[in-house]
C-alpha atoms as a PDB file:
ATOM      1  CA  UNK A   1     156.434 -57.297 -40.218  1.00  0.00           C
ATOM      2  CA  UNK A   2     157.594 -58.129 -43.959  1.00  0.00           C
ATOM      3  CA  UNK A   3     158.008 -55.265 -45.803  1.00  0.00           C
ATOM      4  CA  UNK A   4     155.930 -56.372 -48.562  1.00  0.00           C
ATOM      5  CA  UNK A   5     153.093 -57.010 -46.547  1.00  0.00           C
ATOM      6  CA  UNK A   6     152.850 -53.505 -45.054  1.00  0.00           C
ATOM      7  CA  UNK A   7     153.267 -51.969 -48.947  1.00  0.00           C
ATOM      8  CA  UNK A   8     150.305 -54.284 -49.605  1.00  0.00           C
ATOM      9  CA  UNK A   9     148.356 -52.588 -46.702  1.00  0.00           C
ATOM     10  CA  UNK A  10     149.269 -49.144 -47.543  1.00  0.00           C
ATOM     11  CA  UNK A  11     148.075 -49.832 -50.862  1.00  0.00           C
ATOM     12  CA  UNK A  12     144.696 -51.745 -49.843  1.00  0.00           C
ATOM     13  CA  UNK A  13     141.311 -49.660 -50.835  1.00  0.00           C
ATOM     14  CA  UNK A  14     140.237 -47.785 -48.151  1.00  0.00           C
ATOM     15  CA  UNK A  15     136.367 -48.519 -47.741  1.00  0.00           C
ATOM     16  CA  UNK A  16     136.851 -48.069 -43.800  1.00  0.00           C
ATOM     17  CA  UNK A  17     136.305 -44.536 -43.280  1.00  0.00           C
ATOM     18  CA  UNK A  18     132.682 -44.771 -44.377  1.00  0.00           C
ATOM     19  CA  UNK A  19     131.962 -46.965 -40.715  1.00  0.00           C
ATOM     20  CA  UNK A  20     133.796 -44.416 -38.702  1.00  0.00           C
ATOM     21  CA  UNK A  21     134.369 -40.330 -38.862  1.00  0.00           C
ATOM     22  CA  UNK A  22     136.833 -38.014 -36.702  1.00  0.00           C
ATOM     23  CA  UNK A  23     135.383 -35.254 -34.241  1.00  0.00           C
ATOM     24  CA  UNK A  24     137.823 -32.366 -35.792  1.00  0.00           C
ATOM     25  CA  UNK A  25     137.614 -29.398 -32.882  1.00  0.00           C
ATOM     26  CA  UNK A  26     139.010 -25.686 -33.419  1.00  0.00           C
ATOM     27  CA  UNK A  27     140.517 -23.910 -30.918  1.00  0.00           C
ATOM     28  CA  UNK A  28     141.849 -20.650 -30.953  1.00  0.00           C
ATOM     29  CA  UNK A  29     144.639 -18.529 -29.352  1.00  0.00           C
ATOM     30  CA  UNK A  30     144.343 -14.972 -28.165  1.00  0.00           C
ATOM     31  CA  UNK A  31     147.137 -12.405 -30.585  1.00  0.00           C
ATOM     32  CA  UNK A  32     146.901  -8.359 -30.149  1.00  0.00           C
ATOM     33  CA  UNK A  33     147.955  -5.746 -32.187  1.00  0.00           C
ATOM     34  CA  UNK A  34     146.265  -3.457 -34.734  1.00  0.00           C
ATOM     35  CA  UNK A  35     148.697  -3.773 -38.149  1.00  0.00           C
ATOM     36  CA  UNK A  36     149.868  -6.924 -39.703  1.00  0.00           C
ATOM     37  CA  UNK A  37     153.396  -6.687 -37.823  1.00  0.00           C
ATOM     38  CA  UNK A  38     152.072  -6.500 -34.345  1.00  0.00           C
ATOM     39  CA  UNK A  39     149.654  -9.206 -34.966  1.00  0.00           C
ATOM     40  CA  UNK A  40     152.531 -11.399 -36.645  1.00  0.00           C
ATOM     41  CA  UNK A  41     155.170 -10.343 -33.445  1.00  0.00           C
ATOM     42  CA  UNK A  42     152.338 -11.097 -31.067  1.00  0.00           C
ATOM     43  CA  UNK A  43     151.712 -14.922 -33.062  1.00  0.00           C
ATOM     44  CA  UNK A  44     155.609 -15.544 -32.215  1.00  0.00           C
ATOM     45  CA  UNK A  45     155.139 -15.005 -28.875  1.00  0.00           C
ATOM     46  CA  UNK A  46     151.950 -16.581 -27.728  1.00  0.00           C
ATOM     47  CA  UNK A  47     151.463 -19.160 -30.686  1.00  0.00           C
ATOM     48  CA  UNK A  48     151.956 -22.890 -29.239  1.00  0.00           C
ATOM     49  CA  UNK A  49     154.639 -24.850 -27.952  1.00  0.00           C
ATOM     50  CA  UNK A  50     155.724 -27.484 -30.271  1.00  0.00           C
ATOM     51  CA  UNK A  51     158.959 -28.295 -28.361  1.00  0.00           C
ATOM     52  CA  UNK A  52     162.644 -26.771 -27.497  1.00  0.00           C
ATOM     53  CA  UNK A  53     165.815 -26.213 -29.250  1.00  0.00           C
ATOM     54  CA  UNK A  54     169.094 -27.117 -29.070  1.00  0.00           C
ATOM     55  CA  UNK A  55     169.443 -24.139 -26.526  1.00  0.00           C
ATOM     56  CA  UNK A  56     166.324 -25.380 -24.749  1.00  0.00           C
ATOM     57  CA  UNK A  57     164.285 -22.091 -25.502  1.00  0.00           C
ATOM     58  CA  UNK A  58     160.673 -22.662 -26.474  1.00  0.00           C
ATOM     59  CA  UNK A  59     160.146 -23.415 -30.296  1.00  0.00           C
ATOM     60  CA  UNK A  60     156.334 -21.835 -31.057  1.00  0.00           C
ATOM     61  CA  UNK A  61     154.039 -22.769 -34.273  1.00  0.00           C
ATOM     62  CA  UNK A  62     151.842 -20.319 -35.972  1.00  0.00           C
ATOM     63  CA  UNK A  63     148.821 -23.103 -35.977  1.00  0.00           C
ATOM     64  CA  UNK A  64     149.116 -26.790 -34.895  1.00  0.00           C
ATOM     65  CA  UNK A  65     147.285 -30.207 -35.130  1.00  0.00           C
ATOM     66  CA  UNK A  66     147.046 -32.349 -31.986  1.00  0.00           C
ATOM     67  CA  UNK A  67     144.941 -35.652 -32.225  1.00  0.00           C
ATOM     68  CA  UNK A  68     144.331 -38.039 -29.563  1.00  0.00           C
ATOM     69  CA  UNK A  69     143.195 -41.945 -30.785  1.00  0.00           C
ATOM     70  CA  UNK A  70     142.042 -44.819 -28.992  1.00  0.00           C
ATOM     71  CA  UNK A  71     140.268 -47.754 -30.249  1.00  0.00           C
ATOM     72  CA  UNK A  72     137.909 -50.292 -29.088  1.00  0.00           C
ATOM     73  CA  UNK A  73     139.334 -53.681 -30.478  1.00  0.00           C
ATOM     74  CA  UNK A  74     137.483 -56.933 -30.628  1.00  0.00           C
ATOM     75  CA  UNK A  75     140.691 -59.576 -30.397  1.00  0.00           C
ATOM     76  CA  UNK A  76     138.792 -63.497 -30.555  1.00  0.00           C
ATOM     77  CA  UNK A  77     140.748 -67.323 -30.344  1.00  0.00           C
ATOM     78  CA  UNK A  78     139.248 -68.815 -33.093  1.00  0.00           C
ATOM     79  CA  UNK A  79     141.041 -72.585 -33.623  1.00  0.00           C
ATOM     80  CA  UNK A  80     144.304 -71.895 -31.873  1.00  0.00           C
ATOM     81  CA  UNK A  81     144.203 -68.861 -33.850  1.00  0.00           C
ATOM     82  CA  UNK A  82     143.751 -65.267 -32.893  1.00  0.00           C
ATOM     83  CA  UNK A  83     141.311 -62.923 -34.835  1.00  0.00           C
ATOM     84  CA  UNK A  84     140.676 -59.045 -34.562  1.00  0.00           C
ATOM     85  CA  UNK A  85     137.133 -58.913 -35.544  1.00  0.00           C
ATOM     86  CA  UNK A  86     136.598 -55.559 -35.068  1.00  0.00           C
ATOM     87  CA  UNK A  87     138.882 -52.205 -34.734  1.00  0.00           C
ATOM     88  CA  UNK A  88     137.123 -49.359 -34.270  1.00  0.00           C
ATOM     89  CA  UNK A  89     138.699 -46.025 -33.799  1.00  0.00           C
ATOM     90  CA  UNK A  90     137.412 -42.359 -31.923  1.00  0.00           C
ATOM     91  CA  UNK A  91     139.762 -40.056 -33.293  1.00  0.00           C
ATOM     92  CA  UNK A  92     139.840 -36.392 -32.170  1.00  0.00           C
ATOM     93  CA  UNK A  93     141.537 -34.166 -34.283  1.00  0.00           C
ATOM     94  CA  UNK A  94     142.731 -30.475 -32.826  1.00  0.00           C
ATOM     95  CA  UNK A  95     143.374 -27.408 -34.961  1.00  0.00           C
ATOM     96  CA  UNK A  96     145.189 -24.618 -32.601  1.00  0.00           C
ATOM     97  CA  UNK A  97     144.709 -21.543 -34.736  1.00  0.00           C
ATOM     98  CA  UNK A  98     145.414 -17.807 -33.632  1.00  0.00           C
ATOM     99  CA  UNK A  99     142.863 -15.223 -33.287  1.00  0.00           C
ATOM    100  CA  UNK A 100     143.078 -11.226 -33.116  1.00  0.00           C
ATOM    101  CA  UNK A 101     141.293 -10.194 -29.706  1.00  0.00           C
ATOM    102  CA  UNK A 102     140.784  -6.786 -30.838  1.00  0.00           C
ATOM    103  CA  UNK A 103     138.749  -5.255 -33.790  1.00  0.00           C
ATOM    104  CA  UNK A 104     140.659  -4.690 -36.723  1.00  0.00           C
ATOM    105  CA  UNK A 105     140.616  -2.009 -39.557  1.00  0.00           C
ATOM    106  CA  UNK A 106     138.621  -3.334 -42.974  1.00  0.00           C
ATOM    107  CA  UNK A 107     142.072  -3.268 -44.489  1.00  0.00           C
ATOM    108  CA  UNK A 108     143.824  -5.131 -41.751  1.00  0.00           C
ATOM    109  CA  UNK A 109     140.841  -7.077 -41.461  1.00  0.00           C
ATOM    110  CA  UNK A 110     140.915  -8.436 -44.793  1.00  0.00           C
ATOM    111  CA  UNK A 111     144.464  -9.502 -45.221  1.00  0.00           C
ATOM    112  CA  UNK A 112     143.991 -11.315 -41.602  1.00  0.00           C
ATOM    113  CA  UNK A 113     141.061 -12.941 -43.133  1.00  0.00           C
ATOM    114  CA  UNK A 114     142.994 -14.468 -46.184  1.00  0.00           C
ATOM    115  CA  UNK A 115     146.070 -15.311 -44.036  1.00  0.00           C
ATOM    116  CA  UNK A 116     143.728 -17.234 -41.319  1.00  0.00           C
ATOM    117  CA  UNK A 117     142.021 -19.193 -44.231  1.00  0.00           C
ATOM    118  CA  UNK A 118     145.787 -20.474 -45.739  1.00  0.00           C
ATOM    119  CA  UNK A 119     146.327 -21.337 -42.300  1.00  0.00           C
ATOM    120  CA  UNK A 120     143.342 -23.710 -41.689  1.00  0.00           C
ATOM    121  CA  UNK A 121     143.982 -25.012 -45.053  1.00  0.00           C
ATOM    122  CA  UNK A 122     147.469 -26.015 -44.265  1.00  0.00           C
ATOM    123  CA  UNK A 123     146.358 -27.733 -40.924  1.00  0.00           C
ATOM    124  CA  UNK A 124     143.567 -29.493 -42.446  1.00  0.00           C
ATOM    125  CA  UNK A 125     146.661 -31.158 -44.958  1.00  0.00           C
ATOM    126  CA  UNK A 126     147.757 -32.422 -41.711  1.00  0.00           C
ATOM    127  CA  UNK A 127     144.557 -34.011 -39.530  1.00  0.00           C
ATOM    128  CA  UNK A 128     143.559 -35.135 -43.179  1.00  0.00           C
ATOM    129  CA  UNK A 129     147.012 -37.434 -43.593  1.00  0.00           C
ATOM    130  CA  UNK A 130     145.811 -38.556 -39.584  1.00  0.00           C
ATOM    131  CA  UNK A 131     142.280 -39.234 -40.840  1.00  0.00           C
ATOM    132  CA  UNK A 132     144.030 -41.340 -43.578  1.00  0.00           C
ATOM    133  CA  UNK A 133     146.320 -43.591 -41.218  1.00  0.00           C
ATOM    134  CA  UNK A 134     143.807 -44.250 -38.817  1.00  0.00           C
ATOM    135  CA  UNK A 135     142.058 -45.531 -41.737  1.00  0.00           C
ATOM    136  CA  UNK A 136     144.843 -47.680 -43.060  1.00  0.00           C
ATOM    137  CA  UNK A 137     144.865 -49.566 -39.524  1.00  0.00           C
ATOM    138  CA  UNK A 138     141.140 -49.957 -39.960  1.00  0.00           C
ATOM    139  CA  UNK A 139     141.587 -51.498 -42.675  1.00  0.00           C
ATOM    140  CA  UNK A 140     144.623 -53.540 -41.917  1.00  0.00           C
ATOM    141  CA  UNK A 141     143.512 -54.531 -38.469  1.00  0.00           C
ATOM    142  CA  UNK A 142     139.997 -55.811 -38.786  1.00  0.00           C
ATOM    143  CA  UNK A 143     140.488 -59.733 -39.810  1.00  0.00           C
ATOM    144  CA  UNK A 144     143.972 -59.258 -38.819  1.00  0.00           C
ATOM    145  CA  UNK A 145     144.680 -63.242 -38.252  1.00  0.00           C
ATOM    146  CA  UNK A 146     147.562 -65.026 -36.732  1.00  0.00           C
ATOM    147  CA  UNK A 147     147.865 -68.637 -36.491  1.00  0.00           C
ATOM    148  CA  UNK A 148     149.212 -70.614 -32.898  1.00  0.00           C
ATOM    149  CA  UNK A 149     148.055 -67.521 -30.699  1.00  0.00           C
ATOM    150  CA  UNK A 150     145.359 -69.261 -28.491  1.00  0.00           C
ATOM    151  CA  UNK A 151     145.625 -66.222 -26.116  1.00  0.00           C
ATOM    152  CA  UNK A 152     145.520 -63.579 -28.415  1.00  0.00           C
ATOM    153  CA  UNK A 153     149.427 -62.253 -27.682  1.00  0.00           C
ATOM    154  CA  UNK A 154     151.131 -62.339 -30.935  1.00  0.00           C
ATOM    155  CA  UNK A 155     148.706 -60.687 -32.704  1.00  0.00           C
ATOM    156  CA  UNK A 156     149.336 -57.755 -30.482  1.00  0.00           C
ATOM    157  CA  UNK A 157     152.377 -57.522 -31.454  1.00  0.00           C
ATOM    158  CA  UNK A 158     152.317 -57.652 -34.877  1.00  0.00           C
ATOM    159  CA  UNK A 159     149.971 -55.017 -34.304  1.00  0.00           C
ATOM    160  CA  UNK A 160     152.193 -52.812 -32.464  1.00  0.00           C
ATOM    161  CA  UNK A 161     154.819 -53.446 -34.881  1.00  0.00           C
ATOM    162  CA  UNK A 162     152.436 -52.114 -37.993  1.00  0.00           C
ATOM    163  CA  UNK A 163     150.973 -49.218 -35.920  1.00  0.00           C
ATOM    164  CA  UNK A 164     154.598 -48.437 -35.245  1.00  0.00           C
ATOM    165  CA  UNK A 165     155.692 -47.896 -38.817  1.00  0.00           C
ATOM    166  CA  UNK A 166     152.567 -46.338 -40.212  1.00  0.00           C
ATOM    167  CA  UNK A 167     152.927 -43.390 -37.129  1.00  0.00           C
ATOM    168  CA  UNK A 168     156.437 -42.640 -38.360  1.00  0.00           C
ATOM    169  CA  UNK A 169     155.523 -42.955 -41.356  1.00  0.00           C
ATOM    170  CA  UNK A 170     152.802 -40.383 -41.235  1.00  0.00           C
ATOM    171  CA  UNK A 171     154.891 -37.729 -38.882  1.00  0.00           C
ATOM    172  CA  UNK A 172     157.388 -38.527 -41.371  1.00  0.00           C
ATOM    173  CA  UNK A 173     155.114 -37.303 -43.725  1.00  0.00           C
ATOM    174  CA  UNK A 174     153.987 -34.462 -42.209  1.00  0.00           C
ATOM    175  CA  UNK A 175     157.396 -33.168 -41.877  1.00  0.00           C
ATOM    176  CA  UNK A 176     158.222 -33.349 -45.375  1.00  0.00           C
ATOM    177  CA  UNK A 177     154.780 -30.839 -46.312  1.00  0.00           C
ATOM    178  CA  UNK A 178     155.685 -28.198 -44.046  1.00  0.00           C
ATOM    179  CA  UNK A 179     159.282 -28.435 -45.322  1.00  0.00           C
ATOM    180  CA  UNK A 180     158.038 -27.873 -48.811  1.00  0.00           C
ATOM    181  CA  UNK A 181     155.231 -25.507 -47.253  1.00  0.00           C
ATOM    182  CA  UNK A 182     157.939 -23.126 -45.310  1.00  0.00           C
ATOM    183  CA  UNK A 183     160.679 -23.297 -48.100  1.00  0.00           C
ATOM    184  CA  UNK A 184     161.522 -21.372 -50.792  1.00  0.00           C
ATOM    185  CA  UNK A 185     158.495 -20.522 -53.082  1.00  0.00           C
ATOM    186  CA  UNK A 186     156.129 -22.960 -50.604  1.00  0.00           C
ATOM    187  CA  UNK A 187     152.412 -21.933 -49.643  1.00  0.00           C
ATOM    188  CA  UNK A 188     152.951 -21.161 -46.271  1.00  0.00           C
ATOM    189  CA  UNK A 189     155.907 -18.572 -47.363  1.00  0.00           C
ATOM    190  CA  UNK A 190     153.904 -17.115 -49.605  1.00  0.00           C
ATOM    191  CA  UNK A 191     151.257 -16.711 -47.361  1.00  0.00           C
ATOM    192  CA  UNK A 192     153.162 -15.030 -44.668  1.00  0.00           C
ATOM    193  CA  UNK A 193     154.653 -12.654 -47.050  1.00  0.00           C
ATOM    194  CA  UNK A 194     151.365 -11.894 -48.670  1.00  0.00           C
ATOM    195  CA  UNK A 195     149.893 -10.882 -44.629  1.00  0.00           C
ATOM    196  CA  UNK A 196     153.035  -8.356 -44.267  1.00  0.00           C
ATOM    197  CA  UNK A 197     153.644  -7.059 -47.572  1.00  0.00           C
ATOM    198  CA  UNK A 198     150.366  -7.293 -49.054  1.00  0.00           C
ATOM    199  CA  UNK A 199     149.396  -8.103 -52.371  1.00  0.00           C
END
């Protein structure tokens, strides 16, 4: 795809999202302890697996956002042509947050409280830059027409070829915020330090 035509799509109004909405679903991960520490030691070891390292240990996440997407497309030969009439996502957005299984101390309690709100903040940044490319596809699929494609192949392609781009470009994306998030002076730092410190 010409690069000009997928900056045109990327900057295209985004009326889409009004004729579709994501199921967001939270789901939660058992942590013990009774002070800050133990609840932050027990977050490194049962928090999710996002992958392995160069070693090939287990790299774990504090929180994470999963989301599965399929779409129900309406692909019709119109004059040799091919047209997608309709795109129409069901996106399913998962927040994996963690959880204290015991009852805390007010004290404890409250700092747990503030430090589980940053998090679902943060991972909300993240299913709502998913929310926002499924709803540049919407937008770029539906009327999607390509000429000499009687069998409705090309346009597939071309398809794949966008959807391609605007996934790397979102993961991309999402890389760069936590990067700014986890660095020096970043939200999530912050937050973290505020949980064990206090403040």
């Amino acid at each position: 795809m010409k690069p000009t035509l997928l900056l045109a799509a990327l900057l295209l109004p985004s009326p889409a999202l009004a004729q579709w909405k994501p199921v967001e679903k939270v789901e939660t991960y058992a942590i013990s302890g009774q002070t800050v520490e133990e609840l932050y030691v027990s977050i490194g070891d049962k928090g999710p697996v996002i992958g392995k390292d160069a070693a090939g240990n287990e790299r774990r996440a504090i929180a994470h956002t999963f989301f599965k997407l399929t779409w129900q497309r309406n692909y019709q030969p119109q004059g040799g042509a091919c047209v997608l009439k309709t795109a129409r996502p069901q996106l399913i957005i998962t927040y994996t947050l963690p959880k204290p299984a015991g009852k805390l101390a007010p004290a404890v309690r409250a700092r747990w409280d503030t430090f589980a709100a940053g998090l679902a903040a943060h991972e909300k940044v993240h299913g709502a830059g998913i929310v926002d490319m499924v709803d540049k596809i919407v937008v770029f699929s539906t009327g999607l027409t390509v000429a000499d494609d009687p069998g409705c192949k090309k346009i597939r392609t071309e398809l794949t070829q966008y959807l391609d781009q605007l996934s790397k470009a979102q993961r991309q994306a999402s890389r760069d915020f936590d990067k700014v998030e986890f660095g020096p002076g970043g939200n999530l730092q912050k937050l973290i330090a505020t949980f064990l410190i206090g403040g």
